[in-house]
Protein backbone atom coordinates (compact mmCIF):
# COMPACT_ATOMS: atom_id res chain seq x y z
CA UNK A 1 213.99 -18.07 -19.22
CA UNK A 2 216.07 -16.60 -16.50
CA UNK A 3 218.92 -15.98 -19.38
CA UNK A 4 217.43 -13.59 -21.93
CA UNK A 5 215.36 -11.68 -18.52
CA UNK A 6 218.88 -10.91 -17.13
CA UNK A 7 220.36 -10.02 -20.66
CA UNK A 8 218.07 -7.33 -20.92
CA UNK A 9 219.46 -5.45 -18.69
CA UNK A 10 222.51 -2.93 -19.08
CA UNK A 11 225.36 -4.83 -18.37
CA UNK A 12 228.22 -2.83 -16.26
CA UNK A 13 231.34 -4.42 -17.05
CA UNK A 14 232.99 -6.09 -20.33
CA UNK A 15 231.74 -9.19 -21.71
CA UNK A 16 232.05 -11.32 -24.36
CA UNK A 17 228.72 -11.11 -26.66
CA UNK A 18 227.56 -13.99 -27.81
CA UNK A 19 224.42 -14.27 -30.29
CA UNK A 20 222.00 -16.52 -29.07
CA UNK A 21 218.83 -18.27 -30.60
CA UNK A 22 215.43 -19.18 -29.31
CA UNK A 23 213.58 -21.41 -31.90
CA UNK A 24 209.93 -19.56 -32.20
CA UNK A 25 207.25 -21.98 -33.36
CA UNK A 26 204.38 -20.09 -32.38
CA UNK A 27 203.99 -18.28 -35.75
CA UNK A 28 204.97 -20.80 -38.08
CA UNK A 29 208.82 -22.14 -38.67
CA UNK A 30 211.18 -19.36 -36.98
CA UNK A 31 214.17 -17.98 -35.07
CA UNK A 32 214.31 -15.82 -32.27
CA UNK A 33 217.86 -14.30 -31.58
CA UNK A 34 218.95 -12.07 -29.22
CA UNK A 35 222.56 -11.13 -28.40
CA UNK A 36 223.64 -11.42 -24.76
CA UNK A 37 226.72 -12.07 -22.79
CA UNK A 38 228.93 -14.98 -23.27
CA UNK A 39 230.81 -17.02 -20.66
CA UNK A 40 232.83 -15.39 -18.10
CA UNK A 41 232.27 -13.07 -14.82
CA UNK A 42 230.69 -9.65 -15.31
CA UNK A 43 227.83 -7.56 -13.53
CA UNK A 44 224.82 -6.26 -14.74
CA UNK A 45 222.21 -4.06 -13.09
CA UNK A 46 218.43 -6.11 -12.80
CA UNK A 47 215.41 -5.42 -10.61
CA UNK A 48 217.18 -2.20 -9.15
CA UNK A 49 220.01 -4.16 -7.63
CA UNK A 50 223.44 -4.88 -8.45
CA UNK A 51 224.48 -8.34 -9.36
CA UNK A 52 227.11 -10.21 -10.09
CA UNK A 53 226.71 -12.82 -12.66
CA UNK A 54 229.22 -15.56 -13.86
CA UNK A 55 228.37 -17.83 -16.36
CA UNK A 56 230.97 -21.06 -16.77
CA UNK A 57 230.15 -23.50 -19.48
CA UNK A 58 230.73 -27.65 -18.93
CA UNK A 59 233.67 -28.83 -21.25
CA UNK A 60 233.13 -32.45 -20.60
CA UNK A 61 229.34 -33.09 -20.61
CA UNK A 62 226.44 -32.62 -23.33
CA UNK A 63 222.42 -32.02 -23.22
CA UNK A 64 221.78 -34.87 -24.79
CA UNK A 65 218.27 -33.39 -26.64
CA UNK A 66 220.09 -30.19 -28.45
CA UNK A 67 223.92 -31.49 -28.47
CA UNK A 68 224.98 -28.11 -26.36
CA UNK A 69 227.52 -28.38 -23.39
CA UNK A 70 225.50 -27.59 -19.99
CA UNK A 71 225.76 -24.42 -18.22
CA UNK A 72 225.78 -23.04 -15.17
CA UNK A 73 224.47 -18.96 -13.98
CA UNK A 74 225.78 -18.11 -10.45
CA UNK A 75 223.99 -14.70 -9.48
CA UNK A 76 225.82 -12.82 -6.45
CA UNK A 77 223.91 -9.74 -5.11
CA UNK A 78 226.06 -7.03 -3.18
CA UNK A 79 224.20 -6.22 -0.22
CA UNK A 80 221.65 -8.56 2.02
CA UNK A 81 218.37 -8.13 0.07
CA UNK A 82 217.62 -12.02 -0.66
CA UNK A 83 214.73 -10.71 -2.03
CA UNK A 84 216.33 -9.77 -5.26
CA UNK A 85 216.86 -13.85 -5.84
CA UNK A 86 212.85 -14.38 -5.57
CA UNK A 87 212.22 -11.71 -7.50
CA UNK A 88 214.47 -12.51 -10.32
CA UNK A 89 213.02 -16.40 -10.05
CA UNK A 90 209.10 -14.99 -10.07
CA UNK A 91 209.16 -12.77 -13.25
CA UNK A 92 211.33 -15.75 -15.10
CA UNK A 93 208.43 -18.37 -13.93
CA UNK A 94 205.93 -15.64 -15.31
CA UNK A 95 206.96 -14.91 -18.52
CA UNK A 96 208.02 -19.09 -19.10
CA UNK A 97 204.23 -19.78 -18.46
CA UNK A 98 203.32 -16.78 -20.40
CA UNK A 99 204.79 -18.49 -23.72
CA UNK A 100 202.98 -22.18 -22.48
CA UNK A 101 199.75 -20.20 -22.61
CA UNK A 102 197.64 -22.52 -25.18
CA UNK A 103 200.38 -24.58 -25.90
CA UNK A 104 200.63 -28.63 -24.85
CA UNK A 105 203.65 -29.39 -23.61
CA UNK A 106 205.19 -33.20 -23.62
CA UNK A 107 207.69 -34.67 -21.73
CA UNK A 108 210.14 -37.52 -22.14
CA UNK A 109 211.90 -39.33 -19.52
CA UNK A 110 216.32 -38.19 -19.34
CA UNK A 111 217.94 -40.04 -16.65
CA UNK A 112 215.98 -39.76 -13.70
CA UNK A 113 213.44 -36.97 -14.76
CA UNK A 114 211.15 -35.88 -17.33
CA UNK A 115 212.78 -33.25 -19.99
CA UNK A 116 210.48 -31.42 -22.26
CA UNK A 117 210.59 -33.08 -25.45
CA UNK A 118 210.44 -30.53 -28.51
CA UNK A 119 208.91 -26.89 -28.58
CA UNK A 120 205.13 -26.41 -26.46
CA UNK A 121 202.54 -27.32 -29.61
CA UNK A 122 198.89 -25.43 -29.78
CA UNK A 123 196.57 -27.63 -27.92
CA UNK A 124 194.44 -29.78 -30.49
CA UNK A 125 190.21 -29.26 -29.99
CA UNK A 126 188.49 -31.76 -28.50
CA UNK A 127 185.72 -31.30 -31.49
CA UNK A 128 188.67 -31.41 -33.77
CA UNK A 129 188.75 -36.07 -33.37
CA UNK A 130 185.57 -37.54 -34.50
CA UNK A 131 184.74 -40.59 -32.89
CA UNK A 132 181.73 -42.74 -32.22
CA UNK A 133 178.96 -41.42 -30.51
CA UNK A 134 179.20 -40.73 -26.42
CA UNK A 135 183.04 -41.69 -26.39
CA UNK A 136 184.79 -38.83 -25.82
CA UNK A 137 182.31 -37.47 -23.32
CA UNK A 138 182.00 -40.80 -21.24
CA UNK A 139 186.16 -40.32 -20.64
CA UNK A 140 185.68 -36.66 -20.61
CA UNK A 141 183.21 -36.80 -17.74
CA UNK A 142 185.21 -39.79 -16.08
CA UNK A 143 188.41 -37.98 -15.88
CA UNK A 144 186.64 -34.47 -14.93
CA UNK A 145 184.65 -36.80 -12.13
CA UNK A 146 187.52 -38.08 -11.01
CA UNK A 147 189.90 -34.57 -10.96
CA UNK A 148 187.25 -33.22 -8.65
CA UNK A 149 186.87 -35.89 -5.94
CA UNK A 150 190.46 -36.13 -4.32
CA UNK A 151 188.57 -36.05 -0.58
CA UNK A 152 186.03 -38.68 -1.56
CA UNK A 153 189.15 -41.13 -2.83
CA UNK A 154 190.94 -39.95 0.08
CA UNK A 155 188.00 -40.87 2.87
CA UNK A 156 187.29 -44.23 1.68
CA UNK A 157 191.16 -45.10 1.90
CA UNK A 158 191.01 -45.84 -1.99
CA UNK A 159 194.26 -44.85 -3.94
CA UNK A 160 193.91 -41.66 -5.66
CA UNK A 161 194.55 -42.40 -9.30
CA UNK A 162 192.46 -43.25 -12.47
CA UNK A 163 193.88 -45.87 -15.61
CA UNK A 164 192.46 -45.92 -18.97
CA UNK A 165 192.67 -48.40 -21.98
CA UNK A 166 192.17 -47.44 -25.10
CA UNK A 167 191.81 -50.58 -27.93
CA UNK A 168 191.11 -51.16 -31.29
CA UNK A 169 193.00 -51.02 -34.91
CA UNK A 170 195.76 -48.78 -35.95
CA UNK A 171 194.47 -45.37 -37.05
CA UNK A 172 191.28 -44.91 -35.18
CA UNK A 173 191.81 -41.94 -33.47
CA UNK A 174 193.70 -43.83 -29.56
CA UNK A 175 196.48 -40.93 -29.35
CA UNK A 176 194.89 -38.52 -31.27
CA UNK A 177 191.88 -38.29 -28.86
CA UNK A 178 194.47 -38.74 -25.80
CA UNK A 179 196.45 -35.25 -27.01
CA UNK A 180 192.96 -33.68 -27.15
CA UNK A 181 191.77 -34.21 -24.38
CA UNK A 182 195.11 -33.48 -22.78
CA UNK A 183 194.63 -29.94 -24.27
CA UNK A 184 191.02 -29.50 -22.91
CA UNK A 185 192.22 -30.12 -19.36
CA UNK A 186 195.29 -27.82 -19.65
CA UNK A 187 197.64 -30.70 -18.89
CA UNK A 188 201.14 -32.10 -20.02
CA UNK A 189 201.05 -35.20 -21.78
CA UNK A 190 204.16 -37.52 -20.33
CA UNK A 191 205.35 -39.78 -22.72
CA UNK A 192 206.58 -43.02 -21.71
CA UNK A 193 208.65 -46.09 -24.13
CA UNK A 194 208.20 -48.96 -22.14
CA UNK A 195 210.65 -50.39 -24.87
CA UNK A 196 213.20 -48.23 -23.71
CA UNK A 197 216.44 -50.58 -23.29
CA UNK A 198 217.86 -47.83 -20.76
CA UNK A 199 214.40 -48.67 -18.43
CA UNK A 200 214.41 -51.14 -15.64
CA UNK A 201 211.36 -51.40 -13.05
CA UNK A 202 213.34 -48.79 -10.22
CA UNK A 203 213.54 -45.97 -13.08
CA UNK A 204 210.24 -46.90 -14.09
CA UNK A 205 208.58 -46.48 -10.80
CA UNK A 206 210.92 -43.81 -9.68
CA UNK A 207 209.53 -41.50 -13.20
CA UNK A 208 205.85 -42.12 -12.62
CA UNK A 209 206.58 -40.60 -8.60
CA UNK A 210 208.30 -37.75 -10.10
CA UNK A 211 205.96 -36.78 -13.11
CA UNK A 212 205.22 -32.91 -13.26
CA UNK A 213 201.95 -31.94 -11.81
CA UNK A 214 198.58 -31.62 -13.97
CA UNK A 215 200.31 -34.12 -16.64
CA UNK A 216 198.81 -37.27 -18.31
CA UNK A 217 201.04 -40.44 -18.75
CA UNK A 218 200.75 -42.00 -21.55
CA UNK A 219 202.00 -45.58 -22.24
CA UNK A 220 201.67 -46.18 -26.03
CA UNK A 221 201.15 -49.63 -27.77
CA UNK A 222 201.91 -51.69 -24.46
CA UNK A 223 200.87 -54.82 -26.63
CA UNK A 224 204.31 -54.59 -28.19
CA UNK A 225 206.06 -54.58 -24.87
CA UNK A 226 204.47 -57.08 -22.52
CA UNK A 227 202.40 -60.30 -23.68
CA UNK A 228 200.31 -62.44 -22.24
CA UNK A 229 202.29 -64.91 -19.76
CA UNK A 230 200.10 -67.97 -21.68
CA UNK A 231 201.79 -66.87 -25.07
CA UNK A 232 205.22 -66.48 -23.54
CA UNK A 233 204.80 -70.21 -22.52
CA UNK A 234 203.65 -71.30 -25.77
CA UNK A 235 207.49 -69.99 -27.55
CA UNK A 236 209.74 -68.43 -24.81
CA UNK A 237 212.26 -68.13 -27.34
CA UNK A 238 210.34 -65.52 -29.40
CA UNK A 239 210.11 -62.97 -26.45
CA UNK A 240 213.38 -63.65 -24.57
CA UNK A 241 215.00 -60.53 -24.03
CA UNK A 242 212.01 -58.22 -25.37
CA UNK A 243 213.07 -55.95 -22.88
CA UNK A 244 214.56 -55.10 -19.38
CA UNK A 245 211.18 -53.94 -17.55
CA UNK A 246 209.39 -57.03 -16.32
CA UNK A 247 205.22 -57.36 -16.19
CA UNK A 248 206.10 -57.55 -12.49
CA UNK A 249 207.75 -54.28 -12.17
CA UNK A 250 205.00 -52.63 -14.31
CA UNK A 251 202.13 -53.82 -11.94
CA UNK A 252 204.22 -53.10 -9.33
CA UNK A 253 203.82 -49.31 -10.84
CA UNK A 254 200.45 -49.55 -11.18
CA UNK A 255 199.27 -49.87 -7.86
CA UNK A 256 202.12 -50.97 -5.71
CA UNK A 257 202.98 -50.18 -2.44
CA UNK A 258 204.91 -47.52 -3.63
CA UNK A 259 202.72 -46.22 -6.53
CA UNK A 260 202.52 -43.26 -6.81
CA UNK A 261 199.13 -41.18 -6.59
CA UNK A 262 197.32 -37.95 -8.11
CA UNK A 263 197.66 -40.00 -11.56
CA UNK A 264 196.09 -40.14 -14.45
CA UNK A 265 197.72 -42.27 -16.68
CA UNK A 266 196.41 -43.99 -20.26
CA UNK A 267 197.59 -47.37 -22.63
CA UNK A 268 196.77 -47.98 -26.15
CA UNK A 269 196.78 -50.92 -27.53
CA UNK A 270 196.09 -52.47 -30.78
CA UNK A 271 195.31 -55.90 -29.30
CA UNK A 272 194.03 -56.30 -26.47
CA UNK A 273 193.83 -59.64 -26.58
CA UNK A 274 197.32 -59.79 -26.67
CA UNK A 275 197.64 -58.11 -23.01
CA UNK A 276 198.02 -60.38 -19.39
CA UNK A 277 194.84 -59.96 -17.86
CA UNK A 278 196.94 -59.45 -14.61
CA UNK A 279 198.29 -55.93 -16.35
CA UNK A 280 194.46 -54.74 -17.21
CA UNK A 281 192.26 -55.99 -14.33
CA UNK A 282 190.14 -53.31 -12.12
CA UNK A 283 192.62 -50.95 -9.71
CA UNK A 284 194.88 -51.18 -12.38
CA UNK A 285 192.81 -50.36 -15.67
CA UNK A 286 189.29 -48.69 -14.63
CA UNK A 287 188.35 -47.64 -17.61
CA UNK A 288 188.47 -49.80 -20.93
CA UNK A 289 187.03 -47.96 -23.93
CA UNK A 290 187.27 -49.72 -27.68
CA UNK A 291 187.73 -47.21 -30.50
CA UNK A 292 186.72 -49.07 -33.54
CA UNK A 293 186.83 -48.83 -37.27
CA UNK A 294 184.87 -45.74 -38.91
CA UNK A 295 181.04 -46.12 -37.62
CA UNK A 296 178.37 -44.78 -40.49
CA UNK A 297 178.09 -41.35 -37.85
CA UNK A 298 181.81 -40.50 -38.17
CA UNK A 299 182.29 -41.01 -41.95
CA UNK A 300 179.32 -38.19 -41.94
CA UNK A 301 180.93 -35.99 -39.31
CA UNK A 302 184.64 -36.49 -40.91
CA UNK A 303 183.11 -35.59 -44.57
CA UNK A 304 181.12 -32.49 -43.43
CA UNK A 305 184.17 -31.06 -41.49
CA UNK A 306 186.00 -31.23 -44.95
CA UNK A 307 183.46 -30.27 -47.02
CA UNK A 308 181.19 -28.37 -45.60
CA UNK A 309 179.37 -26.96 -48.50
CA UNK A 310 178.62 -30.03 -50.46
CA UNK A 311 174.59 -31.45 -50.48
CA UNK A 312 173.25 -34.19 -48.34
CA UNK A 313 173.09 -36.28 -51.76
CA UNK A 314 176.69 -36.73 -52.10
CA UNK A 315 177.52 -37.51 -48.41
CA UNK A 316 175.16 -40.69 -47.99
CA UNK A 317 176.92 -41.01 -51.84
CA UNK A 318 180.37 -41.15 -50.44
CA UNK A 319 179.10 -43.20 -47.22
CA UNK A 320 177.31 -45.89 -49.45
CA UNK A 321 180.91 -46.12 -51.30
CA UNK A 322 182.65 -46.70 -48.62
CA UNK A 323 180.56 -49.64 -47.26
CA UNK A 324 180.46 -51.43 -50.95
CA UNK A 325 184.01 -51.31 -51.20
CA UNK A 326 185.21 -51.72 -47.58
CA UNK A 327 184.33 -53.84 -44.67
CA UNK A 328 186.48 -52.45 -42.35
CA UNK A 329 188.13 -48.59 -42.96
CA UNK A 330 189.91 -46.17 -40.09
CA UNK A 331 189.31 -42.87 -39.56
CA UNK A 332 193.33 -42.06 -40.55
CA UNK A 333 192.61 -43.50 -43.65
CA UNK A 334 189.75 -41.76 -44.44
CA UNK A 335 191.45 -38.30 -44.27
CA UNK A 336 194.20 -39.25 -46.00
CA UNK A 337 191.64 -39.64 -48.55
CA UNK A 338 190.52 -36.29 -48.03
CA UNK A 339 193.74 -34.74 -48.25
CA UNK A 340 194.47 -36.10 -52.21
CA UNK A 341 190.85 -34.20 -53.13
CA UNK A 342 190.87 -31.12 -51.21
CA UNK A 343 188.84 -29.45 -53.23
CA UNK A 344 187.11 -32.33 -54.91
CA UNK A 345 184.46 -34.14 -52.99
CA UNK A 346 182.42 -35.64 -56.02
CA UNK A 347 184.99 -36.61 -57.57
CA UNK A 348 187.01 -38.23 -54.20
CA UNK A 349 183.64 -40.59 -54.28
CA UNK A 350 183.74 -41.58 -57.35
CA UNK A 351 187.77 -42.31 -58.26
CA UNK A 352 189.02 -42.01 -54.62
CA UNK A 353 187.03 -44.36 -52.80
CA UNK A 354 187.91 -47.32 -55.16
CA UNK A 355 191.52 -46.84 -54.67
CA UNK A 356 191.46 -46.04 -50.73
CA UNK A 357 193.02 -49.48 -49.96
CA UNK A 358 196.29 -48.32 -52.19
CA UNK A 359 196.47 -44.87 -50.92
C-alpha cells in the first residue's frame, strides 16, 4: 500500500517507469494497473516534504506465493521532520483497511509468520448456512460471551482462550458455518495444515503466539492428522511417519505452559471417534457441537431460499422425496441438487431427487 500512495506523487528526478498491476476482485475478475517508478534512486515530493526514495530489488530470493523477487523501499527525508515517516505509514494503514472493509481475509502460515493467502473475499452471511435449529446461535452467543469477558477469565486465573469442535459427515456445513461466522465478528480466519511436512511442534506453537489479532484459527479435518493412541497400537505400521508434529506438541499448543492466549481457535472433524480423547478433553476443546446430516427443518429452509415462490405443496413434496429415497443426505449435496434445476423446482422433485446419489 505504501507503493502506489508514494507513486502518486510528482516524482522530481528520472526514473525508470515500470507498469505495475494490482489484481481487483472486488467487482468481479479484474486488473488494476498503474504505472510508477521502477528500481533505482530518485526523489519524489509526498505529504509536503521532500524525499528521497530508492527502491533495490532481491536478485537471489523469491515470494514464494506470487513467484516475484522481494523488494526493498528506503525513504530518506531532507530535513529533521520524523513526522513525515508516521505520516506516510498512517494514510498507507488507512487506505489498506479501507479496501478490507467487508472483506474476510485468511492467512496461511510462510516460515515463521502468517502471509495473507489470496485476495480479501466478501464476508459470507451468517443467515446465508442453514443448519439445525439453535446451532449457530448457541456458538454465536458462546464466542460473543466469551469476546466480552477477558477480566472475568483474567480474575479467576483461568487461561483466556475458547476451543471448538465441530463433527459430523463431509458436507454438512463444519467450514462453511466457521467462514460465516468469521465474517459476522469482523475477524481473519487463520488457516492451519497440521499435515504440513515443513511443521514441527516449535513452528507450531511459535504460529499460534504470533497469529494477527481479531483472527480465528482454524485446524481443518484433524482426524486425518492425529489418531487415537489405541489405534496407533493396534497397526503402528499404518501411521508411521504420518507426519512431523506429534499429539504431544499439539496439546502442548493447546494449553501449555507456553500457549498462547486471546484465542479462539476451531477443529473439524469427520470422525470424532477417530480423535485421542487426550486432544479433545475440557481446557482443550470447550465446546463440542455435532453438525449432522440434513434435519426435516433445513431441507425446508435450503428449498425456500432457492425457490422462494413455489407453494407449500411442493416443499413437504420434495421433503417426503428425499426421506423415501435417502436415509442419510448432506446439506452440500442437496444444493448441488439445486444448482442442476435452477429454475425447475417441480421438476428437481420428481427426476432430481431419484438420481441425487449419482449427482
Amino acid at each position: 500500500m505504501i507503493e502506489p500512495l508514494i507513486l502518486q506523487q510528482v516524482v522530481t528526478g528520472t526514473c525508470k517507469i515500470t507498469k505495475m498491476t494490482i489484481h481487483d476482485l472486488v467487482a468481479g475478475l479484474g486488473e488494476n494497473p498503474y504505472f510508477g517508478a521502477g528500481a533505482g534512486l530518485f526523489g519524489i515530493g509526498v505529504l509536503t516534504a521532500a524525499i528521497r526514495k530508492e527502491r533495490t530489488r532481491e536478485q537471489h530470493t523469491l515470494d514464494l506465493h506470487m513467484g516475484l523477487p522481494y523488494e526493498t523501499v528506503t525513504l530518506t527525508a531532507f530535513g529533521k521532520n520524523k513526522q513525515v515517516y508516521f505520516d506516510i505509514l498512517a494514510k498507507a494503514r488507512t487506505e489498506a483497511l479501507q479496501k478490507e472493509i467487508g472483506k474476510t481475509i485468511m492467512y496461511t502460515p510462510m516460515g515463521s509468520e502468517w502471509r495473507q493467502f489470496g485476495h480479501p473475499r466478501g464476508r459470507r452471511p451468517l443467515d446465508s448456512v442453514i443448519l439445525d435449529t439453535g446451532i449457530k446461535e448457541r456458538i454465536l452467543n458462546d464466542v460473543n460471551e466469551f469476546m466480552n469477558a477477558p477480566q472475568w477469565y483474567t480474575q479467576r486465573g483461568i487461561p483466556y482462550r475458547r476451543g471448538y469442535l465441530l463433527y459430523g459427515p463431509p458436507g454438512s456445513g463444519k467450514s462453511s458455518f466457521i467462514t460465516a461466522l468469521a465474517g459476522e465478528l469482523e475477524y481473519s480466519i487463520c488457516l492451519m495444515n497440521l499435515s504440513d511436512r515443513g511443521l514441527t511442534d516449535d513452528r507450531l506453537n511459535h504460529l499460534m503466539n504470533v497469529t494477527p489479532q481479531q483472527s480465528l484459527v482454524l485446524l481443518e479435518d484433524v482426524d486425518a492428522c492425529f489418531v487415537s493412541r489405541e489405534s496407533k497400537s493396534e497397526n503402528p505400521a499404518a501411521y508411521d511417519g504420518l507426519n512431523r508434529v506429534t499429539l504431544s506438541g499439539l496439546l502442548n499448543m493447546l494449553d501449555g505452559v507456553a500457549s498462547s492466549e486471546a484465542r479462539i481457535l476451531f477443529m473439524t472433524t469427520n470422525y470424532i471417534e477417530r480423535l485421542d480423547p487426550a486432544l479433545i478433553r475440557p481446557g482443550r476443546v470447550d465446546v463440542k457441537e455435532f453438525i449432522g446430516p440434513a434435519t426435516n427443518f433445513q431441507l425446508m429452509s435450503i428449498f425456500r431460499r432457492f425457490y422462494p415462490e413455489v407453494s407449500e405443496a411442493i416443499a413437504q413434496e420434495f421433503i417426503s422425496a428425499i426421506r423415501t429415497h435417502y436415509k442419510d443426505v448432506s446439506m452440500a449435496q442437496i444444493q448441488g441438487l439445486f444448482m442442476f434445476y435452477k429454475h425447475s423446482p417441480k421438476t428437481m422433485v420428481d427426476e432430481g431427487v431419484p438420481k441425487l446419489a449419482s449427482l
